[in-house]
Protein backbone atom coordinates (compact mmCIF):
# COMPACT_ATOMS: atom_id res chain seq x y z
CA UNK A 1 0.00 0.00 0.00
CA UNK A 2 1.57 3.71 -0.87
CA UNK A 3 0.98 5.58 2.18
CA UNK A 4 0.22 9.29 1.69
CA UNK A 5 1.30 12.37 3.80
CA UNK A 6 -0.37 12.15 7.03
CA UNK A 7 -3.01 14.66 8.34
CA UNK A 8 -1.42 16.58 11.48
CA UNK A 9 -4.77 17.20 12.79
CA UNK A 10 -5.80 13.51 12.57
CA UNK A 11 -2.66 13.07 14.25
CA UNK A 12 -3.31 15.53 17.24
CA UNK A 13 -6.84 14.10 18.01
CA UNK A 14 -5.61 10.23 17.75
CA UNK A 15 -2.91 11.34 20.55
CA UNK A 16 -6.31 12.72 22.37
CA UNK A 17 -7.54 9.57 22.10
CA UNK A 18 -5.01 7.16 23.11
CA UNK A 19 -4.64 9.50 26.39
CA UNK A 20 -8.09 9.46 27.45
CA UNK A 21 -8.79 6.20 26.45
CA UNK A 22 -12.49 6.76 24.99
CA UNK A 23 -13.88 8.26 21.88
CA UNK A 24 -16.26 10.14 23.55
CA UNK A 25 -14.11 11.71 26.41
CA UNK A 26 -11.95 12.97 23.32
CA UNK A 27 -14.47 13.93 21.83
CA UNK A 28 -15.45 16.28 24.40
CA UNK A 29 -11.81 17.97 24.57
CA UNK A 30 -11.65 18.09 21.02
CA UNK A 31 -14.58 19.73 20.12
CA UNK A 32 -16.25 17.17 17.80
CA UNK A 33 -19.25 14.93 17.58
CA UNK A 34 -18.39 11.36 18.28
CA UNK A 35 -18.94 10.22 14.66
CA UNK A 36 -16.73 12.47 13.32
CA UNK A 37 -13.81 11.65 15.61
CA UNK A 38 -14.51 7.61 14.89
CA UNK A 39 -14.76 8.72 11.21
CA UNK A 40 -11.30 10.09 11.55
CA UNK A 41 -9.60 7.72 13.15
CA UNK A 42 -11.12 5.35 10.88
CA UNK A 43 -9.38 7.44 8.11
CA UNK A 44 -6.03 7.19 9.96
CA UNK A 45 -5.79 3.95 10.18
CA UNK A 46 -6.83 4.12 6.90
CA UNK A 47 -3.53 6.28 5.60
CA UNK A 48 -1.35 3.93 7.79
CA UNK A 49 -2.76 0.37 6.41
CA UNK A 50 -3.19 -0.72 9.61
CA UNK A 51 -5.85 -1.09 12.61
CA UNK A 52 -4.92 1.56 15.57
CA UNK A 53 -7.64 0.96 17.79
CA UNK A 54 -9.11 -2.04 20.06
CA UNK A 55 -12.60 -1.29 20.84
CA UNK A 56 -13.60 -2.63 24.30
CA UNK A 57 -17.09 -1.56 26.31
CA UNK A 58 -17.54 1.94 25.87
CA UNK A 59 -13.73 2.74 25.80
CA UNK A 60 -10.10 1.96 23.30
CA UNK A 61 -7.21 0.55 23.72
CA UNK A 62 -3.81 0.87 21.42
CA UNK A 63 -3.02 -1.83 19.12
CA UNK A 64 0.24 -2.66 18.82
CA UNK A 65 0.65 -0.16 15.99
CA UNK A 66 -1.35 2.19 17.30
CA UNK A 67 1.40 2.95 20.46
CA UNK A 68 4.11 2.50 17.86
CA UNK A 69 2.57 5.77 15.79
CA UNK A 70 1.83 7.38 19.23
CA UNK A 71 5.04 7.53 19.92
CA UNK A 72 5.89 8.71 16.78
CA UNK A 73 2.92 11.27 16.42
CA UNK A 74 3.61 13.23 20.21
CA UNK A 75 7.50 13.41 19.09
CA UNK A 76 5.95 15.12 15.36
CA UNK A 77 3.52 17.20 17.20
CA UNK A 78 6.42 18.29 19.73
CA UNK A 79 8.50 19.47 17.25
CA UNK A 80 5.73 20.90 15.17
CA UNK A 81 5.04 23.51 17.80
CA UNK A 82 8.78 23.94 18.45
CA UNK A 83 9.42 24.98 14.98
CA UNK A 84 6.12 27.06 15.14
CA UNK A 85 7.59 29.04 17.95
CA UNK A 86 10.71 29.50 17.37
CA UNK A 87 9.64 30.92 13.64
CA UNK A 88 6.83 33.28 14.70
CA UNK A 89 9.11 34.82 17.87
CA UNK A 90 5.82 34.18 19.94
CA UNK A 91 5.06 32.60 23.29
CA UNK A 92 4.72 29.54 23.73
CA UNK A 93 1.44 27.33 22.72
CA UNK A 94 0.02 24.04 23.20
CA UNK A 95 -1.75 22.23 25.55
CA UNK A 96 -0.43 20.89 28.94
CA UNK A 97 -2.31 18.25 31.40
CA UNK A 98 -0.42 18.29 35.04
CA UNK A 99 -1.09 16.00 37.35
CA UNK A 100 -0.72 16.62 41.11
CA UNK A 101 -1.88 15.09 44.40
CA UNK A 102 -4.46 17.22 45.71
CA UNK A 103 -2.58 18.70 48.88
CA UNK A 104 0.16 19.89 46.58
CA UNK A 105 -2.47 21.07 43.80
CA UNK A 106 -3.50 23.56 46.57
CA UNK A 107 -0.68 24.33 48.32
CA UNK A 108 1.63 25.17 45.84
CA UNK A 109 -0.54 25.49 42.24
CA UNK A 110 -1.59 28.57 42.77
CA UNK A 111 1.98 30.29 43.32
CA UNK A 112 3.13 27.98 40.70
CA UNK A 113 0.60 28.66 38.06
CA UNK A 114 0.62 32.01 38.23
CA UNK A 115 4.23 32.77 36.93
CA UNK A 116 3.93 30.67 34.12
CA UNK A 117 0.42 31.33 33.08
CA UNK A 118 1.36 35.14 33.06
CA UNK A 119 4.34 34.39 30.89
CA UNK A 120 3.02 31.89 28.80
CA UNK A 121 -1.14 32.66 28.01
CA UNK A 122 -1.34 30.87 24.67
CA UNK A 123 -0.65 27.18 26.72
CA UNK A 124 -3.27 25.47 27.38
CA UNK A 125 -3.40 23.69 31.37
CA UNK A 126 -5.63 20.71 32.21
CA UNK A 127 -5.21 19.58 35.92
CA UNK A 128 -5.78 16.34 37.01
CA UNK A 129 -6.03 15.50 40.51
CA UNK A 130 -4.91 12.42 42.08
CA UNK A 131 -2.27 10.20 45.07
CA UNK A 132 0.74 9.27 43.39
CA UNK A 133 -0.42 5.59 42.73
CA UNK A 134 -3.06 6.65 39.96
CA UNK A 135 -0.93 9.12 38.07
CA UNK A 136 2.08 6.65 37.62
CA UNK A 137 -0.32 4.52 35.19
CA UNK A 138 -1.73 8.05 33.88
CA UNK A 139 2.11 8.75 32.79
CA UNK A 140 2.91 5.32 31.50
CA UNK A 141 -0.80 5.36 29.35
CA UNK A 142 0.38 9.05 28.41
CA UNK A 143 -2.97 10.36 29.56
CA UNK A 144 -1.39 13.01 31.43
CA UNK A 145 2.05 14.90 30.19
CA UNK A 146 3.73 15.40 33.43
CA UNK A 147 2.66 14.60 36.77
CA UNK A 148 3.79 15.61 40.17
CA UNK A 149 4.54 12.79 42.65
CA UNK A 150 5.48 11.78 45.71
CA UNK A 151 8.52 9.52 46.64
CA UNK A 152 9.24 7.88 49.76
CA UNK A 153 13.20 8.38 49.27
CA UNK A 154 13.55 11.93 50.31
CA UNK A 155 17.27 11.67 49.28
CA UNK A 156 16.55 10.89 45.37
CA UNK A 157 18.34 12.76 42.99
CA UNK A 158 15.16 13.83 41.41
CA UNK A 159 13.32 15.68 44.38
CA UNK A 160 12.58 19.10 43.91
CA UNK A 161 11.14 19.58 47.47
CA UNK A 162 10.82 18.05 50.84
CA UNK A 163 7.92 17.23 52.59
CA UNK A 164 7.44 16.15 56.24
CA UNK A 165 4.33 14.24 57.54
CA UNK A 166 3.32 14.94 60.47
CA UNK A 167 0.42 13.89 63.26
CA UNK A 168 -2.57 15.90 63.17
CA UNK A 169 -5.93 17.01 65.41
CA UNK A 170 -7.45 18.95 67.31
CA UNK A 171 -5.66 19.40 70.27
CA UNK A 172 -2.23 19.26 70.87
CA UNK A 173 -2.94 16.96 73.27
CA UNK A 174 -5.71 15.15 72.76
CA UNK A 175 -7.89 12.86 74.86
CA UNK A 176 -7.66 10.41 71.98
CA UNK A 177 -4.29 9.58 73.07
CA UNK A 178 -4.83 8.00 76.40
CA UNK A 179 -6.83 5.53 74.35
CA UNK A 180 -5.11 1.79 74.65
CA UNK A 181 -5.43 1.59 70.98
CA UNK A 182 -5.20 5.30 68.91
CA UNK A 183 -7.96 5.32 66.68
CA UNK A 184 -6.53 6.89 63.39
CA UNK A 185 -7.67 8.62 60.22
CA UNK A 186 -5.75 7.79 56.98
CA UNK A 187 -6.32 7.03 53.45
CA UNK A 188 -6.13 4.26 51.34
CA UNK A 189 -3.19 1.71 52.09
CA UNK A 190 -1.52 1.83 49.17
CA UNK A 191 -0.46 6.33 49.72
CA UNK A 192 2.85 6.83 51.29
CA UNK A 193 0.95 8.94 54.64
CA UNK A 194 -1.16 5.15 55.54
CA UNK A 195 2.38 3.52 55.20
CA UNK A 196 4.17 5.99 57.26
CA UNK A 197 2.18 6.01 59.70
CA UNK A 198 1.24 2.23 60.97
CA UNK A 199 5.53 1.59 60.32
CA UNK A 200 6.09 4.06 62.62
CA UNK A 201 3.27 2.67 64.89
CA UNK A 202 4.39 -0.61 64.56
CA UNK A 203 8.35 0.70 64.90
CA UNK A 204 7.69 1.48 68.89
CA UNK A 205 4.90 -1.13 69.02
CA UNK A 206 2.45 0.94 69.86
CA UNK A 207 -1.22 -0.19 69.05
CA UNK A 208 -3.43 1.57 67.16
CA UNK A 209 -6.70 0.74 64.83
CA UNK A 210 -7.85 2.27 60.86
CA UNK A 211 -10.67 3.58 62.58
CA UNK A 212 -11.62 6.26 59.92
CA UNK A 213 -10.90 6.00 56.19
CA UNK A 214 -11.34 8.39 53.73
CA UNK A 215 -10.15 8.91 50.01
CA UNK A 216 -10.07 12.99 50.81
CA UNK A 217 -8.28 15.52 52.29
CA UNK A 218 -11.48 17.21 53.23
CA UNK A 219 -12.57 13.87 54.94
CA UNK A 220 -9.56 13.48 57.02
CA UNK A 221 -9.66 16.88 58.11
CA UNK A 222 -13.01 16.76 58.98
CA UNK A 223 -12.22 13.20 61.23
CA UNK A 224 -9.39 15.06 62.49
CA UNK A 225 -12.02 17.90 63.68
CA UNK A 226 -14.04 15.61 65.01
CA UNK A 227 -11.99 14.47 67.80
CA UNK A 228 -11.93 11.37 67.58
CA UNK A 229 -9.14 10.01 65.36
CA UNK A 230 -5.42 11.68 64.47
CA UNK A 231 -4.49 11.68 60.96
CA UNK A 232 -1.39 11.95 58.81
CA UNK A 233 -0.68 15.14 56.46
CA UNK A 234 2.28 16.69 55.29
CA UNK A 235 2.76 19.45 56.73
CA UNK A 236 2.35 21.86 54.16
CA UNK A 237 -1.51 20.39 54.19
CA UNK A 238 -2.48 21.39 57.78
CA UNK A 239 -5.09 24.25 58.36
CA UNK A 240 -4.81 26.75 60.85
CA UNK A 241 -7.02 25.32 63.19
CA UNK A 242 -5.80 21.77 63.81
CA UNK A 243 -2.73 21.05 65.62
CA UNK A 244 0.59 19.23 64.92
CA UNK A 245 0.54 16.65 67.33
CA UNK A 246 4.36 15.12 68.43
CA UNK A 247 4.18 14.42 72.70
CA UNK A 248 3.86 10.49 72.84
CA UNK A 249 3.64 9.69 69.20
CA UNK A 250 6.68 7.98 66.83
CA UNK A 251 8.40 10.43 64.91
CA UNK A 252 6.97 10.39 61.21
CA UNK A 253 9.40 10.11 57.71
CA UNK A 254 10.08 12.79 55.10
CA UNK A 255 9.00 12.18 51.60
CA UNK A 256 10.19 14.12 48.11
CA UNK A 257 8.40 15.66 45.76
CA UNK A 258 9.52 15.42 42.06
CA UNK A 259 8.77 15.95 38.58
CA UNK A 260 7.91 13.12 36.00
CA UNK A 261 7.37 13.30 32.09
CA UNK A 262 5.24 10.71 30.40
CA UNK A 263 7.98 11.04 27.19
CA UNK A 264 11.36 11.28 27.00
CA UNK A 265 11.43 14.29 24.86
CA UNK A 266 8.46 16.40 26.03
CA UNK A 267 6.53 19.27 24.22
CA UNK A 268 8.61 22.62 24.81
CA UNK A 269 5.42 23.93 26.30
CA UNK A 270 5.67 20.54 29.02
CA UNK A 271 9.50 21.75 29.07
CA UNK A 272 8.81 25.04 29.94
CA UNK A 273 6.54 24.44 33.24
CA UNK A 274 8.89 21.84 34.04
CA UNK A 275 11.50 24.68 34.27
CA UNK A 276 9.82 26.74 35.96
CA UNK A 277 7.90 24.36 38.19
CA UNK A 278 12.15 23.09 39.48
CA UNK A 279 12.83 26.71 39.92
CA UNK A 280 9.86 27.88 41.94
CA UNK A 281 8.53 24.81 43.93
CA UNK A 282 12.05 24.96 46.58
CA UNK A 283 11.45 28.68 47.10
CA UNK A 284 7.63 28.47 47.80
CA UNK A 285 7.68 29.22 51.64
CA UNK A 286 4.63 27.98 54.35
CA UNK A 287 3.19 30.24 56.79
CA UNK A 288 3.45 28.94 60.14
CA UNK A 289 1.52 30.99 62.38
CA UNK A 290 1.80 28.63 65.57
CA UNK A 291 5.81 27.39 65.52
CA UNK A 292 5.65 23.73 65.44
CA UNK A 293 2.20 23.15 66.78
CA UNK A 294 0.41 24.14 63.91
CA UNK A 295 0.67 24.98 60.37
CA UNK A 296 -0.83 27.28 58.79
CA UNK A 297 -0.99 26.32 54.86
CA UNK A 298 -3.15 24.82 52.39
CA UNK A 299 -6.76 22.42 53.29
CA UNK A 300 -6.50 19.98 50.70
CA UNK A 301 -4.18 16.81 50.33
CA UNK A 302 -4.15 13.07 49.19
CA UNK A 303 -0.48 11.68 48.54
């Protein structure tokens, strides 16, 4: 089969598609009716000779060929708006999807963002919020470009920024603690803060129980309110008016945060807030209103 010049547009929505994984969510960020996306992926598989596409349920999956041209279409696309860029003397354009764990989406986005976006108006952000566990497959499906994450090595030569969990609620000395077995607040077992915390536990043998789970920040907070469990949060993540609790409980590990690329070569827009994201994330500073009992910072977190 003579294969004609491919369609950079077809190109650019089948990289939509492999990332979200669905027709229809692509459809949605592309702008187009279902039909017509199908019809054009139909037509590049069409200029290729070969099928792209599994369809299972309501959602895709790459063939075979179809990650071997994804690979090949991001890396055209990449250099496609380099060369646009660097011809025109303009800012930067593209599009950009981030992914962060939701207390670092709120404690440090906004100062982050705000540089960049300034600087760079024509790119395009898309945030996706989730613990480090779900964005590692995000990167490896290349649904999201860059992702930041959370590593239990704090000495890595890829952290950007420490982070220090900490025990958290509403006292400083709760009644909680006098409890034979500390009823605790923590997420799902497979986030760094739920490890931390029953190894240190289990370091001094202390007991303790899961008594509250939750899949939130807001939800943990709102148990640590409550009175009657301590949680884990870095402590970037704790609001003014819960307390950093440390009298009779096992110190708690640092973690790192770093920066991860779903490609090797990423878009020079992706390059760009990765710059500026290593430059800017070690300076951010917390306000801590209360010395080391409290922290005064952001409300949100998962890890």
């Amino acid at each position: 089969m003579s294969m004609g010049l491919l369609d950079l547009a077809l190109l650019k929505n089948f990289a939509v598609v492999a990332r979200t994984g669905s027709i229809s969510l692509a459809s949605l960020q592309i702008g187009r009716t279902q039909s017509a996306l199908s019809m054009q992926m139909r037509r590049l598989e069409d200029q290729v000779g070969q099928a792209l596409l599994h369809r299972i349920g309501s959602g895709v999956r790459l063939t075979a060929a179809g990650e071997k041209l994804l690979g090949h279409a991001e890396a055209l696309l990449a250099r496609h708006d380099e060369i646009l860029t660097e011809m025109s003397g303009t800012t930067l354009k593209g599009s950009i999807s981030l992914g962060c764990p939701e207390d670092y989406s709120i404690a440090f986005l906004p100062d982050l963002l705000k540089g960049f976006c300034a600087q760079h108006p024509d790119v395009e952000l898309r945030m996706v919020c989730a613990p480090t566990s779900e964005l590692r497959p995000l990167l490896h499906r290349r649904q999201i470009d860059m992702a930041l994450v959370s590593l239990s090595d704090p000495e890595n030569g890829d952290v950007i920024r420490h982070e220090r969990f900490v025990w958290v609620a509403n006292s400083m000395e709760p009644d909680i603690l006098d409890q034979a077995s500390l009823p605790l607040a923590l997420s799902a077992p497979i986030t760094l803060d739920y490890r931390a915390a029953c190894d240190a536990m289990e370091a001094v043998g202390r007991r303790y129980r899961v008594a509250f789970a939750s899949n939130s920040l807001a939800g943990l907070i709102a148990i640590a309110r409550s009175g009657h469990a301590i949680s884990v949060l870095t402590r970037s993540a704790v609001p003014p008016d819960l307390h950093i609790v440390s009298a009779g409980l096992p110190p708690l590990p640092t973690i790192g945060i770093a920066l991860e690329f779903a490609e090797p070569r990423p878009s020079s827009a992706a390059r760009a807030l990765g710059d500026h994201i290593r430059a800017v994330l070690p300076t951010l500073q917390r306000s801590d209103p209360h010395s080391d009992h409290a922290a005064k910072g952001p409300r949100f977190r998962r890890m």
